[in-house]
Protein backbone atom coordinates (compact mmCIF):
# COMPACT_ATOMS: atom_id res chain seq x y z
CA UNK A 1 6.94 -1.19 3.96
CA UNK A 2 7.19 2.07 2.15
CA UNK A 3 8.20 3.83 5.22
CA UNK A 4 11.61 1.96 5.19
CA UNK A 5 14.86 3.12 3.14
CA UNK A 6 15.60 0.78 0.30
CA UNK A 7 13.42 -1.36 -2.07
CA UNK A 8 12.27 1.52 -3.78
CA UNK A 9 10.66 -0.66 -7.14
CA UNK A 10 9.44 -3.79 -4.97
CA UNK A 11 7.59 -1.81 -2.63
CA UNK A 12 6.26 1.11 -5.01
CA UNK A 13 7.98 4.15 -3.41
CA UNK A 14 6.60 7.67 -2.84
CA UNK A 15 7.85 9.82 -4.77
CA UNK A 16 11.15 12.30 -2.52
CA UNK A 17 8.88 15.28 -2.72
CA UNK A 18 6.00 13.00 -0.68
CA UNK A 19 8.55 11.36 1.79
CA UNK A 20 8.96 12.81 5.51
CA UNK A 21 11.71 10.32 6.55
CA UNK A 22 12.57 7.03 6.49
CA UNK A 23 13.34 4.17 8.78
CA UNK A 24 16.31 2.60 8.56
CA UNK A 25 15.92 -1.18 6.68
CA UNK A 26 16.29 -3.84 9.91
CA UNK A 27 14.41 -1.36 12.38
CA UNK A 28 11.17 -3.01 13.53
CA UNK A 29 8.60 -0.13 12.74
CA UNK A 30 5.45 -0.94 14.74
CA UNK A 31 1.42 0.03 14.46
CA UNK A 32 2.37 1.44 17.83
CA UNK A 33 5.63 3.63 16.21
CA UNK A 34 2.56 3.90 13.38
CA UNK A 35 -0.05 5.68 15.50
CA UNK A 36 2.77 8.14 17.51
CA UNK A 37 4.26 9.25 14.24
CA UNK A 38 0.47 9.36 12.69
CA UNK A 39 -0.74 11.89 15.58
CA UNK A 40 2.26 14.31 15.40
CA UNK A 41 1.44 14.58 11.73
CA UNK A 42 -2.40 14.89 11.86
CA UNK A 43 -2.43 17.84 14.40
CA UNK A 44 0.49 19.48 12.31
CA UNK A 45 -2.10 19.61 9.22
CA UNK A 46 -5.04 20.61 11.30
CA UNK A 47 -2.71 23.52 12.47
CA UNK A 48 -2.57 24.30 8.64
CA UNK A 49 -6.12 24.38 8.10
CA UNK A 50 -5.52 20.79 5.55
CA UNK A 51 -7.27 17.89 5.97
CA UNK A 52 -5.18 14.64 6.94
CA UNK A 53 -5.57 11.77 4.31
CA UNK A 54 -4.57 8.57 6.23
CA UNK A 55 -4.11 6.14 3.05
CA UNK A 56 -3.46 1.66 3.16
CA UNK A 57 -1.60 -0.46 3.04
CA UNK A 58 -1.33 -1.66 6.06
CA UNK A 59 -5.11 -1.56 7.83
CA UNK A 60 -4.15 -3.14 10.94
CA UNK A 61 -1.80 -0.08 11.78
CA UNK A 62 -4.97 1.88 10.47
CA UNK A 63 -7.11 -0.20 13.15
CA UNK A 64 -4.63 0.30 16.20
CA UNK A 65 -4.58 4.28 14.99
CA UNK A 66 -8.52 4.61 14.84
CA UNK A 67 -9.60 2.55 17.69
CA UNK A 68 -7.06 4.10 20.12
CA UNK A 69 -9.53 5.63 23.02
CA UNK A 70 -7.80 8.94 23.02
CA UNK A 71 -8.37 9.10 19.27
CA UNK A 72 -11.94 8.28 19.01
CA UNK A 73 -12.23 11.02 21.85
CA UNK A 74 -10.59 13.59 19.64
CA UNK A 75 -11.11 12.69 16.04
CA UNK A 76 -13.97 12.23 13.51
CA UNK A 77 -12.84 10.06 10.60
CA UNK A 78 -14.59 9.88 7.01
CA UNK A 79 -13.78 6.17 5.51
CA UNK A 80 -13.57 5.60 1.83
CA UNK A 81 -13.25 2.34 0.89
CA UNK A 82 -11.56 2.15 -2.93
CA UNK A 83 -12.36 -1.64 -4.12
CA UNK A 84 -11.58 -3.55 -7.06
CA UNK A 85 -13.36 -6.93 -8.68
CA UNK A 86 -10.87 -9.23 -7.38
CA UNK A 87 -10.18 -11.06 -11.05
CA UNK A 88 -9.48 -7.68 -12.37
CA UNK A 89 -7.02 -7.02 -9.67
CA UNK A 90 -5.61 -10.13 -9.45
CA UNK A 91 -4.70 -9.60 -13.43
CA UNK A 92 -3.12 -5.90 -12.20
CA UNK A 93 -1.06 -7.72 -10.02
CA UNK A 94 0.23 -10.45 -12.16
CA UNK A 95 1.53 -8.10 -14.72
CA UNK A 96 2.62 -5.45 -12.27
CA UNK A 97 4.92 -8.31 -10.82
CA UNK A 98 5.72 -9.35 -14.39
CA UNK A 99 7.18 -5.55 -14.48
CA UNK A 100 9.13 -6.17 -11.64
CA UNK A 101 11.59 -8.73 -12.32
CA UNK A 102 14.25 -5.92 -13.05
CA UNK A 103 14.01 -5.81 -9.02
CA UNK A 104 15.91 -8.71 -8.18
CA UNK A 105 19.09 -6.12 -8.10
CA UNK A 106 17.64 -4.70 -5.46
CA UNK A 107 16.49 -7.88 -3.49
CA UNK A 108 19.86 -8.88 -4.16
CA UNK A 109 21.50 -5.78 -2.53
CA UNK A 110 19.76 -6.62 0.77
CA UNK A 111 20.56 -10.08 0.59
CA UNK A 112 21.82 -11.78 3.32
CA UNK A 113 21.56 -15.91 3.26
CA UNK A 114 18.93 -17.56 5.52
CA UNK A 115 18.23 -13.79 7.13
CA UNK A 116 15.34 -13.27 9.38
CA UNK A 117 12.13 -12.58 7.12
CA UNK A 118 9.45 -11.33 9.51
CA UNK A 119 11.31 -8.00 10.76
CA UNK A 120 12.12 -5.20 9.15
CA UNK A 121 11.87 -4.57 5.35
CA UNK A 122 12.76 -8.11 4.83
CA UNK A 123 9.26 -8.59 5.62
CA UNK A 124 8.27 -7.20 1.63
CA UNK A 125 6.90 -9.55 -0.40
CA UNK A 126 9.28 -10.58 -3.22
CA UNK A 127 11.94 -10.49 -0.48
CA UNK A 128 11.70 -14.26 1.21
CA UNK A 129 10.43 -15.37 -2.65
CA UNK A 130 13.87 -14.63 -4.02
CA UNK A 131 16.03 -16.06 -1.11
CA UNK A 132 16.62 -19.31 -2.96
CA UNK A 133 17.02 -18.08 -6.18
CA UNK A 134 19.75 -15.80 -4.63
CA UNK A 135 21.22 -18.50 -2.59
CA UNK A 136 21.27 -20.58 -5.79
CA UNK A 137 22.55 -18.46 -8.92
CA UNK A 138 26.24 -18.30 -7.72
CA UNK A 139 26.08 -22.07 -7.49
CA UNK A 140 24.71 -22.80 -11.00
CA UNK A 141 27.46 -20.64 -12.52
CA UNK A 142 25.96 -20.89 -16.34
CA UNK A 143 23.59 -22.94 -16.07
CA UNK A 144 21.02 -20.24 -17.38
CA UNK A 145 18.08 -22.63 -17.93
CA UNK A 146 18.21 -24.11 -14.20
CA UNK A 147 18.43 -19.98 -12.83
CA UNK A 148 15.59 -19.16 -15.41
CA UNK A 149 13.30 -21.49 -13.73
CA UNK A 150 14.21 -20.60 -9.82
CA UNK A 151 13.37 -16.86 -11.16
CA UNK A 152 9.99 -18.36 -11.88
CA UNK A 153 8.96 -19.84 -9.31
CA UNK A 154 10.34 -17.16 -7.00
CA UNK A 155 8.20 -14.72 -9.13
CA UNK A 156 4.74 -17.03 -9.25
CA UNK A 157 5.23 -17.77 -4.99
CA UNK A 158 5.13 -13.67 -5.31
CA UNK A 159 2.08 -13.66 -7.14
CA UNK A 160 0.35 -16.09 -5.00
CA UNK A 161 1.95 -14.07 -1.82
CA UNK A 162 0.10 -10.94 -2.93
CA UNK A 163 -3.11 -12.20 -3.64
CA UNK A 164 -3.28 -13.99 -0.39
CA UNK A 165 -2.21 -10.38 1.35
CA UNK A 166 -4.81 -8.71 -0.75
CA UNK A 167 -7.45 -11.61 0.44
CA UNK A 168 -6.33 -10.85 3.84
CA UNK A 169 -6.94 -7.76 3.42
CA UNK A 170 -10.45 -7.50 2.38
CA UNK A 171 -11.30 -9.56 5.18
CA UNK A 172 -10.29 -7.43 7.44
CA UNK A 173 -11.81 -4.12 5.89
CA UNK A 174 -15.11 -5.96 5.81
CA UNK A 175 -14.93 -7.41 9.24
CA UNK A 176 -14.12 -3.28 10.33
CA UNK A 177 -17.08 -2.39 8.35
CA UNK A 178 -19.30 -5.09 9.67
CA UNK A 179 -18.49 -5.93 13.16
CA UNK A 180 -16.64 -2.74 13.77
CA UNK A 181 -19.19 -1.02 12.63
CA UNK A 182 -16.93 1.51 10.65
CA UNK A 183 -19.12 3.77 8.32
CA UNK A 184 -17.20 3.14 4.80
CA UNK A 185 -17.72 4.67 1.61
CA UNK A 186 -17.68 1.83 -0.68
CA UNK A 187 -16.66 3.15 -4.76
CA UNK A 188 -15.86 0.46 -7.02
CA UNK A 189 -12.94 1.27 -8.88
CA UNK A 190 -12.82 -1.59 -11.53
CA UNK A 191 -13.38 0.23 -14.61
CA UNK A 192 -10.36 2.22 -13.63
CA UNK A 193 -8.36 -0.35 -13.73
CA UNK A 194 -9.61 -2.32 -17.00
CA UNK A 195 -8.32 1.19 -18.43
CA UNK A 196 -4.78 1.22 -17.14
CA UNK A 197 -2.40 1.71 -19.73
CA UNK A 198 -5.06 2.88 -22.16
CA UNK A 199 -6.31 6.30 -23.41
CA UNK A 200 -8.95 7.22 -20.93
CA UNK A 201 -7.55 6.03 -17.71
CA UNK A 202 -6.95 9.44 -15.93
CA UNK A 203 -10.54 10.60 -17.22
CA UNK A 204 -11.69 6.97 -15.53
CA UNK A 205 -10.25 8.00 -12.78
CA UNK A 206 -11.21 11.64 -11.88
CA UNK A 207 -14.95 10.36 -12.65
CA UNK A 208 -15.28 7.32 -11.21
CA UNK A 209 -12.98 7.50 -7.65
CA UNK A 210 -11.55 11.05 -7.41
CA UNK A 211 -15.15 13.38 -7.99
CA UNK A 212 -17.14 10.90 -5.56
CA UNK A 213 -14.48 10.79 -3.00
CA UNK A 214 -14.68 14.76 -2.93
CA UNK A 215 -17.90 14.82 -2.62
CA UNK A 216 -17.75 12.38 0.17
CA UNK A 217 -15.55 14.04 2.43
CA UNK A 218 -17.19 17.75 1.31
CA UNK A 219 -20.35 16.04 3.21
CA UNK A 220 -18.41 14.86 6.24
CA UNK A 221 -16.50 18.40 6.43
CA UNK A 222 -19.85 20.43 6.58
CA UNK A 223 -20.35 18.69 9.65
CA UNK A 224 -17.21 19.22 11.06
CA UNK A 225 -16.41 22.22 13.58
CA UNK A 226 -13.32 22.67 11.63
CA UNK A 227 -13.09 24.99 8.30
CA UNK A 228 -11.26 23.41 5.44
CA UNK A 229 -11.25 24.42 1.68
CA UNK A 230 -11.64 21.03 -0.07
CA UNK A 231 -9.81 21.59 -3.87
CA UNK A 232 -7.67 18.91 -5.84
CA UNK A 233 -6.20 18.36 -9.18
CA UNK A 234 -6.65 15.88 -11.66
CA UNK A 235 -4.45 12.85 -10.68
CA UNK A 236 -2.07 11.16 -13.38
CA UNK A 237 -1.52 8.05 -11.21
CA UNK A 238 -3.48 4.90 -10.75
């Protein structure tokens, strides 16, 4: 979703400097548009001597990209697998939602009454949550209490939304690993996320994902007939 323009705070934008386009909001963008923009990309930063960091989201566009025959013939891939204890998560997602009500202004700018949900960047979730309490509010004028409650139960159906999605997804990355036979580098990440917020985190972070992931992908590159210089900086974002 964060390839379309719009929704910057629902969907968790990239920041301008990281963006290399957009699509425009009611185009259908498809694993197949996915793995032809994906490939023009990945040779242009093997040209630069850089190693390509394809990063979910979405793994079924990550599937149709990896198990294309013309890519297994031409590409190695290193997988790291970042988990997270799914109560911990869950809790990350519940407040992160919490943090997102201020959204609705943006839901609303997109609005369009009883639109069609499963194309385009309609397809967020938080987007179909808030149709009713958008097609409601005008129609309660100040009745504050009744558009209170709507805003609640659009924003628990978005908690419930995402944990199914992130359900669905762990399904899948296990059924790649285990019937797909994908090599993945599992690292739990929990204990950087009981620290978010708190002093700590970023140090969390460089030890406990960032240092093992180098060292993962410094093993897979000494094996590769490519020569890359694998450096990075401490990250500030979780």
């Amino acid at each position: 979703m964060q390839v379309y323009k719009g929704l910057d705070i629902l969907t968790n934008k990239i920041t301008e400097i990281e963006k290399q386009g957009e699509i425009e909001p009611d185009f259908e963008f498809t694993a197949e548009d996915f793995f032809i923009r994906a490939i023009f990309y990945i040779e242009s930063i093997l040209k630069s001597k850089c190693v390509p960091i394809i990063v979910g989201g979405s793994n079924s566009y990550i599937e149709t990209l990896v198990e294309d025959p013309k890519f297994k013939s031409k590409y190695n891939c290193c997988f790291i697998w970042i988990d997270v204890a799914l109560p911990v998560l869950y809790s990350f997602v519940f407040i992160r939602v919490d943090q997102m009500v201020h959204a609705v202004d943006e839901v609303r700018g997109i609005f369009v009454p009883y639109a069609d949900y499963t194309k385009g960047i309609r397809r967020s979730i938080g987007v179909p949550e808030m149709d009713k309490y958008l097609r409601e509010e005008n129609k309660l004028d100040n009745d504050e209490e009744s558009k209170k409650m709507l805003l609640q139960s659009a924003i628990k159906e978005i908690k419930l939304n995402t944990c199914k999605l992130i359900c669905r997804q762990l399904e899948k990355i296990r059924r790649l690993r285990n019937e797909k036979m994908w090599p993945l580098h599992h690292i739990d990440a929990t204990n950087v996320f009981k620290k978010v917020g708190k002093d700590g985190a970023d140090d969390a972070c460089n030890e406990i994902v960032l240092t093992p992931s180098l060292e993962i992908v410094e093993e897979f590159l000494r094996n590769d007939d490519h020569k890359f210089n694998v450096e990075a900086a401490e990250t500030n974002n979780i």
